[in-house]
N, C-alpha and C. Protein backbone atom coordinates (compact mmCIF):
# COMPACT_ATOMS: atom_id res chain seq x y z
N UNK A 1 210.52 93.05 49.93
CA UNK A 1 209.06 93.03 50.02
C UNK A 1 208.66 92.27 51.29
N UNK A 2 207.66 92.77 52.25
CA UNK A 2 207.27 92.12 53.10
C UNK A 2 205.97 91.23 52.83
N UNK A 3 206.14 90.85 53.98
CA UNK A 3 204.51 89.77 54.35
C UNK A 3 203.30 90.12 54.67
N UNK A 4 202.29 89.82 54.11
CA UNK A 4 200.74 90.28 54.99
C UNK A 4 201.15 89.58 56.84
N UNK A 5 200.46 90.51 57.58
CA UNK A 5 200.63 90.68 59.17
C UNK A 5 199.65 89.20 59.38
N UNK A 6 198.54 89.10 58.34
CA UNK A 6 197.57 88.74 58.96
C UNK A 6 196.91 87.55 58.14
N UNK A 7 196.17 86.91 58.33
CA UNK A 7 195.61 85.52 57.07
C UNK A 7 194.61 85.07 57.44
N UNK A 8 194.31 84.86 55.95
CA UNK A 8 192.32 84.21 55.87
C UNK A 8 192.47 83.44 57.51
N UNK A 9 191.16 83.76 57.52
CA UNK A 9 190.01 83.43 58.92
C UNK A 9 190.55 83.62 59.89
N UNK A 10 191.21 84.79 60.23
CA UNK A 10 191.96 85.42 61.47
C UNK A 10 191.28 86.06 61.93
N UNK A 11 190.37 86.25 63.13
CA UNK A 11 190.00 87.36 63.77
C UNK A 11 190.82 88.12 64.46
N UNK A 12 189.97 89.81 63.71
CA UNK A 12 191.34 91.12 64.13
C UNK A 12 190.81 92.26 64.97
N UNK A 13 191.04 93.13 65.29
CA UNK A 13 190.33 94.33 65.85
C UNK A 13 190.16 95.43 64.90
N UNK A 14 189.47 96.32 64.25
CA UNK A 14 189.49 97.05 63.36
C UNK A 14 188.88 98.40 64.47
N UNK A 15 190.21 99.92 63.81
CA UNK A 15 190.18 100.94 64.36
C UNK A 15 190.00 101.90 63.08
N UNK A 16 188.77 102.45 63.04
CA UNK A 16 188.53 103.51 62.05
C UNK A 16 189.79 104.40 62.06
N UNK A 17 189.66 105.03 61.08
CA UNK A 17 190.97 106.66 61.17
C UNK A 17 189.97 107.70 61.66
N UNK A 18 190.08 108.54 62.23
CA UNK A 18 189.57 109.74 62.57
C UNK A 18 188.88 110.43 61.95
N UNK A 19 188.44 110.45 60.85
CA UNK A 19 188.02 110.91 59.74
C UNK A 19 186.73 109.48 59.43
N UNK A 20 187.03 108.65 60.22
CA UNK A 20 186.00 107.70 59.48
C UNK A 20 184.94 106.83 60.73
N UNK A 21 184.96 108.36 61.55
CA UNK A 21 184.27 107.87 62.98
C UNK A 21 182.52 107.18 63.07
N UNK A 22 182.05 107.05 61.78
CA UNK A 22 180.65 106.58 61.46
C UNK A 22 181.06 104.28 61.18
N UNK A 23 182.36 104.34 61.19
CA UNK A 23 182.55 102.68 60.71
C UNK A 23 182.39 102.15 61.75
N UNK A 24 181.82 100.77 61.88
CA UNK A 24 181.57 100.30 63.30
C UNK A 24 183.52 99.84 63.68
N UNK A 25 183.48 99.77 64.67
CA UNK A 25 185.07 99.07 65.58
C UNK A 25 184.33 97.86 66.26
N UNK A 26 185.21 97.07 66.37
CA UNK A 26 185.46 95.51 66.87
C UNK A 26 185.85 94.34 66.44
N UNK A 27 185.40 93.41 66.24
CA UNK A 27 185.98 91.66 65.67
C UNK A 27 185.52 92.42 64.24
N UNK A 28 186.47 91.84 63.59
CA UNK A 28 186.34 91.21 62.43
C UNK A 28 187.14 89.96 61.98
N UNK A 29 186.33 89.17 60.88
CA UNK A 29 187.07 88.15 60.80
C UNK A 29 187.78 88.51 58.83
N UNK A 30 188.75 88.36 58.88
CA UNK A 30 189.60 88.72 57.47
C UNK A 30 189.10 87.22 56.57
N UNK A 31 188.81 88.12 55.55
CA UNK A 31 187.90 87.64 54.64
C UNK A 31 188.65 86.93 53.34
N UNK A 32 189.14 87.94 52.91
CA UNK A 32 190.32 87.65 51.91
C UNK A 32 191.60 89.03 51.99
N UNK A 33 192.81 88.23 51.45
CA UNK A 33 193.70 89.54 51.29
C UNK A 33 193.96 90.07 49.45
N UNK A 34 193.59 91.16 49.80
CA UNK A 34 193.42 91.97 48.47
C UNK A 34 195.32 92.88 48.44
N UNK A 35 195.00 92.85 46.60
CA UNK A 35 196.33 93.66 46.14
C UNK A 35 196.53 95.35 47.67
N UNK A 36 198.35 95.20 46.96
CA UNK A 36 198.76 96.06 47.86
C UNK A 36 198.20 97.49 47.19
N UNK A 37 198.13 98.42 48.02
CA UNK A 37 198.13 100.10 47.37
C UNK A 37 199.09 100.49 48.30
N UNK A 38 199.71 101.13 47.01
CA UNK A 38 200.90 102.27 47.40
C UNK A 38 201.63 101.64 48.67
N UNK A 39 201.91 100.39 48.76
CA UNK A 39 202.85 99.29 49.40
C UNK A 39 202.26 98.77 50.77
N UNK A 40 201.13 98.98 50.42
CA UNK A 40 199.89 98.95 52.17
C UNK A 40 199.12 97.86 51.73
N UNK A 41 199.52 96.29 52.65
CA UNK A 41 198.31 95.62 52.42
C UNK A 41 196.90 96.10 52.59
N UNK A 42 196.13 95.60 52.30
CA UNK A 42 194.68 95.71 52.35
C UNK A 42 194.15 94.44 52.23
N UNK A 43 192.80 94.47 53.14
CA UNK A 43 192.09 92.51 53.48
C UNK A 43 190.75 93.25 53.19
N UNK A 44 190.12 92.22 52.67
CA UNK A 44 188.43 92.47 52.98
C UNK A 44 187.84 91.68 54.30
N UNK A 45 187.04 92.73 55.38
CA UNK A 45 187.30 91.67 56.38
C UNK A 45 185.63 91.87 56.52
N UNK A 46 184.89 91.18 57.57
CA UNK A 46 183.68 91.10 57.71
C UNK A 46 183.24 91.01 59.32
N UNK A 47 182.82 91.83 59.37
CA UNK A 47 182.19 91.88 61.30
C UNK A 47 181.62 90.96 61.80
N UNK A 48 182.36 90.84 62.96
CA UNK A 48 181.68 89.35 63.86
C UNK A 48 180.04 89.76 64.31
N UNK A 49 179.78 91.11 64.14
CA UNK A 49 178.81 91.71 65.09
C UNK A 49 177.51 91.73 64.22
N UNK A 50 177.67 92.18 62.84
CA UNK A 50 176.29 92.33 62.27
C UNK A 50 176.54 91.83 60.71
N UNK A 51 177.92 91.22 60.20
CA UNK A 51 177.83 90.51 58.93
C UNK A 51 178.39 91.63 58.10
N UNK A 52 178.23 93.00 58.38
CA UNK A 52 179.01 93.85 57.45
C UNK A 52 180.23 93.31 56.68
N UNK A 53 180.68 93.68 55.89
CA UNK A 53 182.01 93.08 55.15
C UNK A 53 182.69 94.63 54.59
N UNK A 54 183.75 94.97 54.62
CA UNK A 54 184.55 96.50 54.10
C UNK A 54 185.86 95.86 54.19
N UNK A 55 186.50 97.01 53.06
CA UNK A 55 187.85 96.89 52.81
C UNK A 55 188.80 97.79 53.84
N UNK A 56 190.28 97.07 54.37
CA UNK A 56 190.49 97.88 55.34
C UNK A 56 192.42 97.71 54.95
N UNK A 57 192.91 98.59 55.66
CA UNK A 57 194.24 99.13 55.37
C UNK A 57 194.62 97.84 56.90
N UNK A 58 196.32 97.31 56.40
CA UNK A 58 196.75 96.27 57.42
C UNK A 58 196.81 97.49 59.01
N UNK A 59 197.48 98.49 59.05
CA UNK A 59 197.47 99.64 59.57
C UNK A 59 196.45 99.93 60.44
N UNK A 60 194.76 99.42 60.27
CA UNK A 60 193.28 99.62 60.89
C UNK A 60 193.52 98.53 62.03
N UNK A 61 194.71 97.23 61.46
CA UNK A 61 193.83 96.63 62.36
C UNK A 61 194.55 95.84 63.34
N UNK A 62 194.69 95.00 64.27
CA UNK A 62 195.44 94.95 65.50
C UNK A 62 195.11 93.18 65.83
N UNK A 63 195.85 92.38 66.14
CA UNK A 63 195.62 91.19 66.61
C UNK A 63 195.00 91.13 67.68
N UNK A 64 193.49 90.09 67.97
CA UNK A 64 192.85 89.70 69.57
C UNK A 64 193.66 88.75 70.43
């Protein structure tokens, strides 16, 4: 079993999937880390830009 990439109050880069070209991209700061799906972390993270908060796959998102 591996490790989450990433940990509370980390700011990350978040990249929509192609299919989800309406989500804003940029800072977010990881909020909390939520259970795995189907062996894929997942964080709730929250935008530096306008306060939004969404759930995102470790996979979306990229170290600043």
């Amino acid at each position: 079993m591996s490790a989450p990439k990433f940990s509370v109050g980390q700011t990350v880069r978040f990249s929509p999937d192609r299919n989800q070209e309406v989500a804003a991209r940029g800072s977010f700061k990881i909020v909390r880390l939520l259970p795995e799906e189907a062996s894929v972390f997942q964080y709730r993270v929250k935008s530096q830009l306008d306060g939004h908060e969404r759930v995102v796959r470790e996979d979306q998102l990229a170290r600043l």
